[in-house]
C-alpha atoms as a PDB file:
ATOM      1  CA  UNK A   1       0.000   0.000   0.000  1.00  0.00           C
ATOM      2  CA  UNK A   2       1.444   3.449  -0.454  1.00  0.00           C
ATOM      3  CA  UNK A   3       2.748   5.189   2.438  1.00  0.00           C
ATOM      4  CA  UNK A   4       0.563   6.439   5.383  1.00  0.00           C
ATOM      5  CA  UNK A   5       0.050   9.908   6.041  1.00  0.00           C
ATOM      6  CA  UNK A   6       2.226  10.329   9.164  1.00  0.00           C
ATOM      7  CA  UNK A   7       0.018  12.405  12.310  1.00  0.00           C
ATOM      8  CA  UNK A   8       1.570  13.555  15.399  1.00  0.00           C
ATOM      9  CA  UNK A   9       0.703   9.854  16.642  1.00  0.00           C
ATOM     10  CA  UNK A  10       2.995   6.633  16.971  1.00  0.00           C
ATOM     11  CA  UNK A  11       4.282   5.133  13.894  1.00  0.00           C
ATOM     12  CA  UNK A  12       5.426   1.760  15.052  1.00  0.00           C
ATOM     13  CA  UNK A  13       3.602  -0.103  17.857  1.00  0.00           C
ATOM     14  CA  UNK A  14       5.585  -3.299  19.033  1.00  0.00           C
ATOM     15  CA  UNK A  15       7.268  -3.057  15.946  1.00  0.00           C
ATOM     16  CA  UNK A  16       3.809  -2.919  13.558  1.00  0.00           C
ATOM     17  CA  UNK A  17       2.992  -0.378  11.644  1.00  0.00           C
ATOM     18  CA  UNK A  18      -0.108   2.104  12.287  1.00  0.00           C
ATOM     19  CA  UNK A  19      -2.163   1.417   9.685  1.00  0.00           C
ATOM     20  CA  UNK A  20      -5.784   2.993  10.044  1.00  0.00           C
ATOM     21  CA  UNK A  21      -8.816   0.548   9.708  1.00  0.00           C
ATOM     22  CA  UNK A  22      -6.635  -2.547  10.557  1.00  0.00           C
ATOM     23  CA  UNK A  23      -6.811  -4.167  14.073  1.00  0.00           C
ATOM     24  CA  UNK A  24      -3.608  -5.683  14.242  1.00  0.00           C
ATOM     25  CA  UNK A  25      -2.503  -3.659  16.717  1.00  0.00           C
ATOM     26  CA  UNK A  26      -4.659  -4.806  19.808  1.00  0.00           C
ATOM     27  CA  UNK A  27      -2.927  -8.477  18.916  1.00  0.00           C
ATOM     28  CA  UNK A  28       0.472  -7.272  18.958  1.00  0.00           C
ATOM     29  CA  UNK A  29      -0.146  -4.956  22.278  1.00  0.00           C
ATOM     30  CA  UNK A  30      -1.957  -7.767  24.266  1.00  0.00           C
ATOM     31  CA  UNK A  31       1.494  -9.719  23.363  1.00  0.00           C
ATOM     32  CA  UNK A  32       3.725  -7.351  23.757  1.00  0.00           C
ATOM     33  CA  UNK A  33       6.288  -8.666  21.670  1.00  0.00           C
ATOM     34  CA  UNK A  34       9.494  -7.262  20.051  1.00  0.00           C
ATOM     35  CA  UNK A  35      10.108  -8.072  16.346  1.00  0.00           C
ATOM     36  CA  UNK A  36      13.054  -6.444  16.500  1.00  0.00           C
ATOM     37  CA  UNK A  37      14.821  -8.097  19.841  1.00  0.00           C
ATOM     38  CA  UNK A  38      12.423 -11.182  19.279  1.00  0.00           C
ATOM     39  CA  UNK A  39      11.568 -11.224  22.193  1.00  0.00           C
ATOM     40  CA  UNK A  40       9.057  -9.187  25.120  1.00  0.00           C
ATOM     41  CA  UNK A  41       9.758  -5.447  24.527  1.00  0.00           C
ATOM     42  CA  UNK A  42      12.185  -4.298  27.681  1.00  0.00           C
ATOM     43  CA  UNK A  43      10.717  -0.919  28.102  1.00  0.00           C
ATOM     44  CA  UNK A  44       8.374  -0.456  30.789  1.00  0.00           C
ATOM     45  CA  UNK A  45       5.911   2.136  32.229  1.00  0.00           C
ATOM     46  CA  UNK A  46       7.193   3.397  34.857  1.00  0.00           C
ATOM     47  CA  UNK A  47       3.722   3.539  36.729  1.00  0.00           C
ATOM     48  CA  UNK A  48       3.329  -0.473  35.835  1.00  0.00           C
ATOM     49  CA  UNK A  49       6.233  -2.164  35.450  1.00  0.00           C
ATOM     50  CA  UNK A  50       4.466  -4.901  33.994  1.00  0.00           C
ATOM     51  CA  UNK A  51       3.156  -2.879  31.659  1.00  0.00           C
ATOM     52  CA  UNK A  52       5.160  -2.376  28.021  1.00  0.00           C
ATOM     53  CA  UNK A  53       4.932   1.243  26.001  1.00  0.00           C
ATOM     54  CA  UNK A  54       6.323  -0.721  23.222  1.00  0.00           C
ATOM     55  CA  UNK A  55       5.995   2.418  20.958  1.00  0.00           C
ATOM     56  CA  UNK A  56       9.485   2.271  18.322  1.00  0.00           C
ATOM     57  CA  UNK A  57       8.798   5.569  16.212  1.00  0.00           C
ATOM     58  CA  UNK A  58       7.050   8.686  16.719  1.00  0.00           C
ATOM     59  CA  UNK A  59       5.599  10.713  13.746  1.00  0.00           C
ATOM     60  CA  UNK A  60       7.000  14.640  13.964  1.00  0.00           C
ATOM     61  CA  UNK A  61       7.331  17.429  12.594  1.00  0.00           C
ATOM     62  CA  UNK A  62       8.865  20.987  13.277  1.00  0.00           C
ATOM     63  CA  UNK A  63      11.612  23.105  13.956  1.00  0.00           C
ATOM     64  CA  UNK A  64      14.425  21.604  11.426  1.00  0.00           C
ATOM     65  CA  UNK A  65      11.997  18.920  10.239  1.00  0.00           C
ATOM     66  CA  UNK A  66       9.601  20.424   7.850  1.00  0.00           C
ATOM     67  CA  UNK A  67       7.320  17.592   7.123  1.00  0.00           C
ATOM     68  CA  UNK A  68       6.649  14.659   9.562  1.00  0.00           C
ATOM     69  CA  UNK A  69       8.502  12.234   9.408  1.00  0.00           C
ATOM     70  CA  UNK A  70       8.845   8.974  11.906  1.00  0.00           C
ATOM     71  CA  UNK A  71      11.307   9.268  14.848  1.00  0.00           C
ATOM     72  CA  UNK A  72      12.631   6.938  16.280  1.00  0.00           C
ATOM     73  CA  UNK A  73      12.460   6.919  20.168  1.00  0.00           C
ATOM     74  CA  UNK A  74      13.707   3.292  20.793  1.00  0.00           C
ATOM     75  CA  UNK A  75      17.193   1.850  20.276  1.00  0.00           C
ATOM     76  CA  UNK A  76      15.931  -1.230  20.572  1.00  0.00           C
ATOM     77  CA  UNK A  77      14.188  -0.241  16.836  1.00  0.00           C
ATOM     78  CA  UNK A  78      17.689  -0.570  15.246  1.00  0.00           C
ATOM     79  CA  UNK A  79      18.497  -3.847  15.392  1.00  0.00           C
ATOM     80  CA  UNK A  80      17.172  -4.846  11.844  1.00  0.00           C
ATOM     81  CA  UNK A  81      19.660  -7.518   9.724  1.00  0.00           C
ATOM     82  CA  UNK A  82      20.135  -4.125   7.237  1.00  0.00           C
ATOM     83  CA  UNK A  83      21.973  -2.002  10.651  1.00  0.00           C
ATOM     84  CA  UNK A  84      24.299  -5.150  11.853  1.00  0.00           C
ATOM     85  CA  UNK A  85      24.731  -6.071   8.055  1.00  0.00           C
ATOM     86  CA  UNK A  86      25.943  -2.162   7.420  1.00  0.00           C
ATOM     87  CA  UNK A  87      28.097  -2.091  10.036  1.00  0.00           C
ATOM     88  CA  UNK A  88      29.826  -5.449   8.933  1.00  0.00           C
ATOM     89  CA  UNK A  89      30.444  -4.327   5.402  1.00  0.00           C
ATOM     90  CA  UNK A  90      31.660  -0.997   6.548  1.00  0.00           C
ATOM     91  CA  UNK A  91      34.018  -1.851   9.546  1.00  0.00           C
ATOM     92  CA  UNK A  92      34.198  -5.903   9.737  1.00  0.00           C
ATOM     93  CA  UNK A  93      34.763  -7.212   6.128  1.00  0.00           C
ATOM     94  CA  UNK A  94      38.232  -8.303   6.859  1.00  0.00           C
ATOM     95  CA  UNK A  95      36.615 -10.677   9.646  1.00  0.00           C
ATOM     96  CA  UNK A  96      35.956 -14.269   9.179  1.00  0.00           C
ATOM     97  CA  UNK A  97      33.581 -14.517  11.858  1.00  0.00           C
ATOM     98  CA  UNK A  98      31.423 -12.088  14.165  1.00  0.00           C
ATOM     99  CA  UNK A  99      29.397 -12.509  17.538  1.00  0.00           C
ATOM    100  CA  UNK A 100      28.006  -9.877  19.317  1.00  0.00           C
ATOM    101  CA  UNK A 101      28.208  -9.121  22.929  1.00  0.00           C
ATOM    102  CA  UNK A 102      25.899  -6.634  24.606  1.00  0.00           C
ATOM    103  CA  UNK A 103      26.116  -4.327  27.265  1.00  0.00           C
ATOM    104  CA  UNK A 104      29.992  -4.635  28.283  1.00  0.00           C
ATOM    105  CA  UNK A 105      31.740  -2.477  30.861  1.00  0.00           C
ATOM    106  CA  UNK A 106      33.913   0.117  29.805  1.00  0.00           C
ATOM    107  CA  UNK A 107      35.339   1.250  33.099  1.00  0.00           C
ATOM    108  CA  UNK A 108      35.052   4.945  33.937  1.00  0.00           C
ATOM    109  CA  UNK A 109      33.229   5.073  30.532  1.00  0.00           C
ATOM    110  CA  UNK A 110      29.821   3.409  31.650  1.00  0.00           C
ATOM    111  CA  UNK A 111      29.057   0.055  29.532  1.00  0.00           C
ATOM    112  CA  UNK A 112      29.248  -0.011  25.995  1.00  0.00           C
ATOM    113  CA  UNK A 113      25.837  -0.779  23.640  1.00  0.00           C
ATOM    114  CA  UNK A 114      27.423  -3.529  21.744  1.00  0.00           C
ATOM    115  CA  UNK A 115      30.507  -5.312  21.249  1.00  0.00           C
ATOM    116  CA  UNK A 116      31.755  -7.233  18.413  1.00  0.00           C
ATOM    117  CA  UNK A 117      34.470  -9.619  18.680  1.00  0.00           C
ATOM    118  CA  UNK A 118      35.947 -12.409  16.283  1.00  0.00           C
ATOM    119  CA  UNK A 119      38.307 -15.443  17.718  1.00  0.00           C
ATOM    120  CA  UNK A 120      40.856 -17.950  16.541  1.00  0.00           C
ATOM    121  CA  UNK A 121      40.738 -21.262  15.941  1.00  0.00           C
ATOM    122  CA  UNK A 122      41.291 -22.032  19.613  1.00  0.00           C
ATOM    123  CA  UNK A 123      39.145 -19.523  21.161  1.00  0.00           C
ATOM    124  CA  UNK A 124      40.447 -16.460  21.750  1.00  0.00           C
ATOM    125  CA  UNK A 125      39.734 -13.152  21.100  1.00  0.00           C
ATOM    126  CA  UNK A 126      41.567 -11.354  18.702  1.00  0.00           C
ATOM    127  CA  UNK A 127      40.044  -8.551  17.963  1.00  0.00           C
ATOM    128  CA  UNK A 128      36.699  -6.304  18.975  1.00  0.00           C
ATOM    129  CA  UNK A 129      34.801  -3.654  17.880  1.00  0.00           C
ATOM    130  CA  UNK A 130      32.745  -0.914  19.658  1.00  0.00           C
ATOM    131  CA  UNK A 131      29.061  -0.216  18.461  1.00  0.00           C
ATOM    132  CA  UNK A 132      26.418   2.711  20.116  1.00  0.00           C
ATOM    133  CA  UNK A 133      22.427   2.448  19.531  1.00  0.00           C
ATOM    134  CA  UNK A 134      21.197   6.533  20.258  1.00  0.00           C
ATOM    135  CA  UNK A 135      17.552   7.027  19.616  1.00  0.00           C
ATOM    136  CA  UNK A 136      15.603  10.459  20.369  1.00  0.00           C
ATOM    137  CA  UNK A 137      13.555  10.966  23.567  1.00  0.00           C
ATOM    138  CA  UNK A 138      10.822  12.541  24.470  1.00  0.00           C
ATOM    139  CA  UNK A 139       8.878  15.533  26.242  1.00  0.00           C
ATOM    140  CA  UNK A 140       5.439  14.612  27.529  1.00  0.00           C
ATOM    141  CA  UNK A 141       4.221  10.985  27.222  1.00  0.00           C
ATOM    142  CA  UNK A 142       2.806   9.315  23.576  1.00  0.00           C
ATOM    143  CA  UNK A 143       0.902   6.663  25.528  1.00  0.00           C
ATOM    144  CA  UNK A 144      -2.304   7.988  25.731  1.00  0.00           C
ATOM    145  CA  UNK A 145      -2.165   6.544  22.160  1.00  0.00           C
ATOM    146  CA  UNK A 146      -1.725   3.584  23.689  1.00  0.00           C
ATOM    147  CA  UNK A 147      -4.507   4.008  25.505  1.00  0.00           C
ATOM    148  CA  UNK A 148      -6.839   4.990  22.908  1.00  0.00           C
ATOM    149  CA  UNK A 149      -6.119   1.868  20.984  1.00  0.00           C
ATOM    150  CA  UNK A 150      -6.938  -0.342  23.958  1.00  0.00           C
ATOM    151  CA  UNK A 151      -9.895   0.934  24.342  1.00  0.00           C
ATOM    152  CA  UNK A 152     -11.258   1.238  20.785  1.00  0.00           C
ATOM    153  CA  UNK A 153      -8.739   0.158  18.431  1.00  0.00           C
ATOM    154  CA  UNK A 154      -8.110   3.066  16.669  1.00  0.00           C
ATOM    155  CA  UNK A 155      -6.121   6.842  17.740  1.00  0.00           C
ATOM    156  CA  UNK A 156      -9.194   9.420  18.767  1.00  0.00           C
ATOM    157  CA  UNK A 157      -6.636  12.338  17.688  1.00  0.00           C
ATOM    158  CA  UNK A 158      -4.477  13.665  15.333  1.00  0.00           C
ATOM    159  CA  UNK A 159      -2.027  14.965  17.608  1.00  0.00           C
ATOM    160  CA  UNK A 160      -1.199  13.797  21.036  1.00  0.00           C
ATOM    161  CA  UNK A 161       0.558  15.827  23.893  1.00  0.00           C
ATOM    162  CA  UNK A 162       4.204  14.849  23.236  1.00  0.00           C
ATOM    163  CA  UNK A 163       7.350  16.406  22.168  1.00  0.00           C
ATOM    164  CA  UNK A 164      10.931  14.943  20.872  1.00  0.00           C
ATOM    165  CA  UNK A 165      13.631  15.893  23.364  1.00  0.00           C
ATOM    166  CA  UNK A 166      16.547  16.458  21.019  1.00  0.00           C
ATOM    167  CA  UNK A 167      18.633  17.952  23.235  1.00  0.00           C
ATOM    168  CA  UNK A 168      19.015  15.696  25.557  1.00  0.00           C
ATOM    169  CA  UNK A 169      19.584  12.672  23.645  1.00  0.00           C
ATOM    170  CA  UNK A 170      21.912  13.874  20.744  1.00  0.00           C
ATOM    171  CA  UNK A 171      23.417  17.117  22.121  1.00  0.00           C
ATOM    172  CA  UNK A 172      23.617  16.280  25.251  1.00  0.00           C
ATOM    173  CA  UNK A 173      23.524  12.338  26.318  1.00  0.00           C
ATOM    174  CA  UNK A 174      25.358  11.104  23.024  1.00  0.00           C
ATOM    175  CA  UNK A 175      27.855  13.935  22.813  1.00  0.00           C
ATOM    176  CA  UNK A 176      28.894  13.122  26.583  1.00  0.00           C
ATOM    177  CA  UNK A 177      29.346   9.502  25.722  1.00  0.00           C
ATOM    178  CA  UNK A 178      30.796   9.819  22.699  1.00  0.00           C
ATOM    179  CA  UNK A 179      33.660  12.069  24.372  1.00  0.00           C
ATOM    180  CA  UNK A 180      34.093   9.776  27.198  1.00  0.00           C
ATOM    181  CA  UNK A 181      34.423   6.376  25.468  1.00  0.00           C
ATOM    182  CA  UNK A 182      35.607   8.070  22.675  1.00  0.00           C
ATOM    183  CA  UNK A 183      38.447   8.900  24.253  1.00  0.00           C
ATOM    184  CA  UNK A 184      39.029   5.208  25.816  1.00  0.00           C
ATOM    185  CA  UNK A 185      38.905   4.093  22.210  1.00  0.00           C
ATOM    186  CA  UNK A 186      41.396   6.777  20.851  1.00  0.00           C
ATOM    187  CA  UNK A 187      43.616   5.748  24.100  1.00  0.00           C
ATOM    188  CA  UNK A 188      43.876   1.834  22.534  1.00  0.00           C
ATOM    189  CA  UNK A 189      43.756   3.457  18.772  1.00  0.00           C
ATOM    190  CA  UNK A 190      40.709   2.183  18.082  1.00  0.00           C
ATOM    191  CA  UNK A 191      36.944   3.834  16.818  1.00  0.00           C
ATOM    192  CA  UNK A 192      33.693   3.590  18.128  1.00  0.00           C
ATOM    193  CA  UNK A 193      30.674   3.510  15.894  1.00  0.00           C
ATOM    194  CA  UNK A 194      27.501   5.606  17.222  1.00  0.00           C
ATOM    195  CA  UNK A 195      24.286   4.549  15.170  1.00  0.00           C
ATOM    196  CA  UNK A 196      21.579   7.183  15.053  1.00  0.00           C
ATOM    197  CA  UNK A 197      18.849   7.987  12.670  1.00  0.00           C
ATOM    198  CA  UNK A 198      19.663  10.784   9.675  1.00  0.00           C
ATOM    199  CA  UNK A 199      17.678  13.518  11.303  1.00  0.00           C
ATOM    200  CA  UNK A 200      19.447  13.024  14.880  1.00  0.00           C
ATOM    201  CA  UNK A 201      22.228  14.220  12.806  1.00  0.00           C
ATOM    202  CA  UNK A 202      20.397  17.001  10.976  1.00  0.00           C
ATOM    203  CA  UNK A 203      19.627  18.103  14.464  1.00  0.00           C
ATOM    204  CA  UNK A 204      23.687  18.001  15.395  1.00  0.00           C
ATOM    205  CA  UNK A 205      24.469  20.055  12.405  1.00  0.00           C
ATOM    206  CA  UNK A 206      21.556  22.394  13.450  1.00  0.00           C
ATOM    207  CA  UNK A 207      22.588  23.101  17.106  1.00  0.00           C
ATOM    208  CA  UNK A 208      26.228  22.780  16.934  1.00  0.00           C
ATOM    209  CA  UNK A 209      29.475  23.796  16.020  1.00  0.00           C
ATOM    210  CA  UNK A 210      30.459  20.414  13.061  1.00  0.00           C
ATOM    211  CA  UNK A 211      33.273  22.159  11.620  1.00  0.00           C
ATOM    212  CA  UNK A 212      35.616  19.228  11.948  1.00  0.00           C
ATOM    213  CA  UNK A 213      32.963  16.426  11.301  1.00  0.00           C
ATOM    214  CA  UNK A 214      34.155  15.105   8.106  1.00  0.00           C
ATOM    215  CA  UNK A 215      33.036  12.075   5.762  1.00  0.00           C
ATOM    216  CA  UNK A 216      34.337   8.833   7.052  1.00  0.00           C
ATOM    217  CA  UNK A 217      38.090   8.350   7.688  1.00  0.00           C
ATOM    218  CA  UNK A 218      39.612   5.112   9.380  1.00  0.00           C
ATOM    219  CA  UNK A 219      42.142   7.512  11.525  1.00  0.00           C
ATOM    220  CA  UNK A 220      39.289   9.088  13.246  1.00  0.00           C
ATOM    221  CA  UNK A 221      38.259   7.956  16.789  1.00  0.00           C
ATOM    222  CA  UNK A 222      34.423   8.241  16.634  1.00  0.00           C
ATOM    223  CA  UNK A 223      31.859   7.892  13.823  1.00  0.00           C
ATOM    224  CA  UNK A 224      28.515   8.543  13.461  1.00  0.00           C
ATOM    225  CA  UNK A 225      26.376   6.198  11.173  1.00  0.00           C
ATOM    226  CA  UNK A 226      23.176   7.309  10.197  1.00  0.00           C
ATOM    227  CA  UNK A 227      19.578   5.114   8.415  1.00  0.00           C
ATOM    228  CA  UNK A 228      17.069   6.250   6.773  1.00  0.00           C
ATOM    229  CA  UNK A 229      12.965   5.486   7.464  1.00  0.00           C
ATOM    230  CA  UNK A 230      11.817   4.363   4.357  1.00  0.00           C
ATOM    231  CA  UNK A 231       8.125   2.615   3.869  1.00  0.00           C
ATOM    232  CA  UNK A 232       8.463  -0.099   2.048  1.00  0.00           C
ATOM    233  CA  UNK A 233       5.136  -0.388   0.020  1.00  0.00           C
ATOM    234  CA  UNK A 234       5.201  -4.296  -0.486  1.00  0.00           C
ATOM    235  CA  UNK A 235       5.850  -5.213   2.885  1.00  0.00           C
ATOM    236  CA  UNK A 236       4.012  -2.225   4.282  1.00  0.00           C
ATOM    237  CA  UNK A 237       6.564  -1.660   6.755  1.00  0.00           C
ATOM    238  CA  UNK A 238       8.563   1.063   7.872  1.00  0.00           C
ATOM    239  CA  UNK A 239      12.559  -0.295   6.725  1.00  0.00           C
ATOM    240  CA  UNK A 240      16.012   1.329   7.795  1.00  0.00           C
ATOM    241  CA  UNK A 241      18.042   2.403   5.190  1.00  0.00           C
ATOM    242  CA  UNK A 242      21.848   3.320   4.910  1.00  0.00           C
ATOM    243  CA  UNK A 243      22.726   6.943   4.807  1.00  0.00           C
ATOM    244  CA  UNK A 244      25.983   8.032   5.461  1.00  0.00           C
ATOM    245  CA  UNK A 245      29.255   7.816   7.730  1.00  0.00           C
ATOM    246  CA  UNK A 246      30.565  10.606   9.496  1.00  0.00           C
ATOM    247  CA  UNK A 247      33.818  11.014  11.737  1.00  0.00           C
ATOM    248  CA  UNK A 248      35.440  13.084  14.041  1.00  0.00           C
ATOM    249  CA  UNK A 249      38.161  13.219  16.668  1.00  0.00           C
ATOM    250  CA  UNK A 250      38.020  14.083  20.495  1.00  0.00           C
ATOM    251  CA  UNK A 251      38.554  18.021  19.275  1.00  0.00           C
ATOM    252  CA  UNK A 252      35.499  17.783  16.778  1.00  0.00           C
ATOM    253  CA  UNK A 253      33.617  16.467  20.207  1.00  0.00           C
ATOM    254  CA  UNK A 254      34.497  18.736  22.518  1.00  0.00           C
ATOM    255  CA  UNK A 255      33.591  21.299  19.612  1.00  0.00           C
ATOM    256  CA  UNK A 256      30.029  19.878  19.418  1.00  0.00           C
ATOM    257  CA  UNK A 257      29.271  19.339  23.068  1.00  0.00           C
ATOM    258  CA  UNK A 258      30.124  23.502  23.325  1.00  0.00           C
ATOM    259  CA  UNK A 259      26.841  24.314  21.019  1.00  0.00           C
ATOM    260  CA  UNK A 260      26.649  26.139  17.903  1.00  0.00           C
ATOM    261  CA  UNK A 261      29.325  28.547  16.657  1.00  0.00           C
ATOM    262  CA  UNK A 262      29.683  31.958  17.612  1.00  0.00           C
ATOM    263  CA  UNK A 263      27.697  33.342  14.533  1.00  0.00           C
ATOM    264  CA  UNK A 264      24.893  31.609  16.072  1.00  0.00           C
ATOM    265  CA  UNK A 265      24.444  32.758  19.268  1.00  0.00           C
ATOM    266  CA  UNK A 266      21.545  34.926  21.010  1.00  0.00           C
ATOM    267  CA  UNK A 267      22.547  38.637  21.471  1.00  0.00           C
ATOM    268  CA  UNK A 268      21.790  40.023  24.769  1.00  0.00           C
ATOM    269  CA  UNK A 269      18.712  41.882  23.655  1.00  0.00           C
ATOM    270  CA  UNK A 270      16.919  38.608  22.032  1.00  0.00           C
ATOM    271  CA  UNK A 271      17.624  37.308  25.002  1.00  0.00           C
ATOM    272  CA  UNK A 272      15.865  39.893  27.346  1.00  0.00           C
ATOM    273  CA  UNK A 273      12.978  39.366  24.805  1.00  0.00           C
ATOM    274  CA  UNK A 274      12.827  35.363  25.826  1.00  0.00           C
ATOM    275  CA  UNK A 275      12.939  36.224  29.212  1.00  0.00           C
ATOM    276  CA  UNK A 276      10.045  38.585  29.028  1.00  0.00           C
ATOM    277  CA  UNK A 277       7.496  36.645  26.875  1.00  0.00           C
ATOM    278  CA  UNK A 278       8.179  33.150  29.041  1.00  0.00           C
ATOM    279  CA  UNK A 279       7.899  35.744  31.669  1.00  0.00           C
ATOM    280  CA  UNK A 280       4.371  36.937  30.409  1.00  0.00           C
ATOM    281  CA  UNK A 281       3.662  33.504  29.403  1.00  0.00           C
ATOM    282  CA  UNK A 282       3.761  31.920  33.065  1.00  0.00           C
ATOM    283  CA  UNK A 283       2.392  35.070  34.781  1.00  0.00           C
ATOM    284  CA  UNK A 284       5.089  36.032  36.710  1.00  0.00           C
ATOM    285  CA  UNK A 285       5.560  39.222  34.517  1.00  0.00           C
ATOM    286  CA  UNK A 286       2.609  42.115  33.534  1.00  0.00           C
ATOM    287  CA  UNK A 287       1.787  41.486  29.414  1.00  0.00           C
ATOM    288  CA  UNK A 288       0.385  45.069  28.987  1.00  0.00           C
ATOM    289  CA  UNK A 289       4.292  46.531  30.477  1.00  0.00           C
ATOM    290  CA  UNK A 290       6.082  44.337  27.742  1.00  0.00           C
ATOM    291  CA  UNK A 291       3.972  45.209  24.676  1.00  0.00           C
ATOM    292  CA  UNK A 292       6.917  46.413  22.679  1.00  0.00           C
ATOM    293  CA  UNK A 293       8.569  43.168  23.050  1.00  0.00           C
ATOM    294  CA  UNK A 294       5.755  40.837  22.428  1.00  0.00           C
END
C-alpha cells in the first residue's frame, strides 16, 4: 500500500505499523512482543512495570523537520539484519567470523551498547569492535495513544501531547558519551561507531558547532552512522536504510558538546525578549508593560 500519512501519533507499535482501519494492533499490544529483539519489549511504564509502552517511532514534525517524518524513540528499533549487516560491510569485512556481545563495561566510561568480537581457531579473542544504539527521547508521554487503541482500536486524535527531546539525547547524552568512550577508544587506537537515525544528525548540524565532522576516515576515533525510514510499500513496513558515515576526533567532540558557533548565538537583547514573553507567558511578569517586546 502506499505510504501512510504520518500524524503527530505513533508510527510503530511493538514493531507494527499504524495502519488505520486494521486491528492488528490490539494483537500485537496484548502480546507485547518485540520483532526487532524477538523477544518481550524491555521498556516499561514506569507507573506499571508490567506494563510495556512498546511504541518504536514517533511521527514529527517541526523546527528543522519540515514535514513529519517517523522518529525513532527506541534503540531497541535498530536492530534490523540491514543495521548489523551495514556495520559489517563498513568496519568488519576483513573478519571471518562475528558474535556480538551486549552491554559490556567500559570502566570509567559506563558500559558499551554492543561489542563485536571475532576469535581464533582455539578460542580467543583477537580482535573487537565498539558499536552505540542513540535514539531520540521525548517531552510529555505518547501513551495515551496507547490508551486509545486499547480501548477502541483506533487513535481518537491527530495529535497527542508529546514532544521529541533532542537535546538531551543527541546534544547532550550522546555527545557526553561519545567524548568519554571516545576517548578510551582513541587511548587503545581504536573507533567507536555511534548509530543514530539521519535527522538526529540534521539536528547536530543544526545546534552545533560540526566544523571538523568530516566524511568517514579510518584515523578518526568516533563515527557517526546514520539510516534512513523508508516505507516499504510491499511489505508495508517502515525499513532502515543506509545513509551516510561521518567522523570526528576528540577536538570535533568537545567542539560539538560547546553548542553552535559563535555566529549563532543569542545577542543580549533577544535574550531579554525570551525572558520577558516566558515571563508573560507563566504570569510572573505584567503582558500590557512588555507590549513592545511581544
Amino acid at each position: 500500500m502506499q505510504k501512510p500519512v504520518l500524524k503527530k501519533q505513533p508510527t510503530e507499535i511493538f514493531g507494527c505499523p499504524y495502519l488505520e482501519g486494521t486491528n492488528e494492533l490490539k494483537n500485537e499490544i496484548q502480546q507485547q512482543y518485540c520483532s526487532f529483539i524477538k523477544g518481550t519489549c524491555v521498556k516499561p511504564r514506569k507507573s506499571e512495570p508490567h506494563i510495556k509502552v512498546g511504541i518504536c517511532s514517533l511521527g514529527y514534525k517541526g523546527g528543522f523537520i519540515e514535514d513529519f517524518e517517523p522518529v525513532i524513540i527506541c534503540p531497541q528499533r535498530f536492530k534490523e539484519d540491514i543495521m548489523f549487516n551495514t556495520i559489517r560491510k563498513t568496519y568488519l569485512s576483513h573478519w571471518t567470523n562475528i558474535e556480538w556481545i551486549p552491554e559490556v563495561n567500559i570502566g570509567v566510561g559506563g558500559s558499551v551498547d554492543y561489542v563485536a568480537i571475532t576469535k581464533d581457531k582455539n578460542g580467543k579473542i583477537i580482535d573487537f569492535f565498539c558499536l552505540e544504539l542513540q535514539a531520540a527521547g521525548t517531552t510529555g508521554s505518547p501513551y495515551p495513544a496507547i490508551t486509545d487503541i486499547r480501548k477502541t482500536g483506533k487513535f481518537q486524535r491527530d495529535s497527542y501531547n508529546f514532544g521529541i527531546n533532542w537535546a538531551n539525547e543527541f546534544s547532550k547524552t550522546m555527545m557526553q558519551q561519545a567524548y568519554k568512550k571516545g576517548k578510551i577508544l582513541n587511548h587503545w587506537g581504536r573507533k567507536i561507531v555511534f548509530v543514530l537515525q539521519d535527522i538526529g544528525l540534521k539536528y547536530i548540524h543544526t545546534v552545533c558547532d560540526t566544523s571538523k565532522l568530516q566524511q568517514s576516515t579510518k584515523e578518526k576515533p568516533v563515527d557517526f552512522c546514520t539510516f534512513k525510514m523508508i516505507w516499504d510499500t510491499n511489505q508495508d513496513i517502515w525499513k532502515l536504510v543506509f545513509d551516510t558515515v561521518v567522523s570526528t576526533d576528540i577536538d570535533g567532540i568537545n567542539l560539538m558538546l560547546g553548542g553552535t558557533v559563535v555566529e549563532m548565538y543569542l545577542t543580549e537583547e533577544e535574550f531579554i525578549k525570551n525572558i520577558i514573553r516566558k515571563g508573560v507567558a507563566d504570569k510572573i511578569l505584567n503582558k500590557n508593560d512588555y507590549l513592545e517586546y511581544l
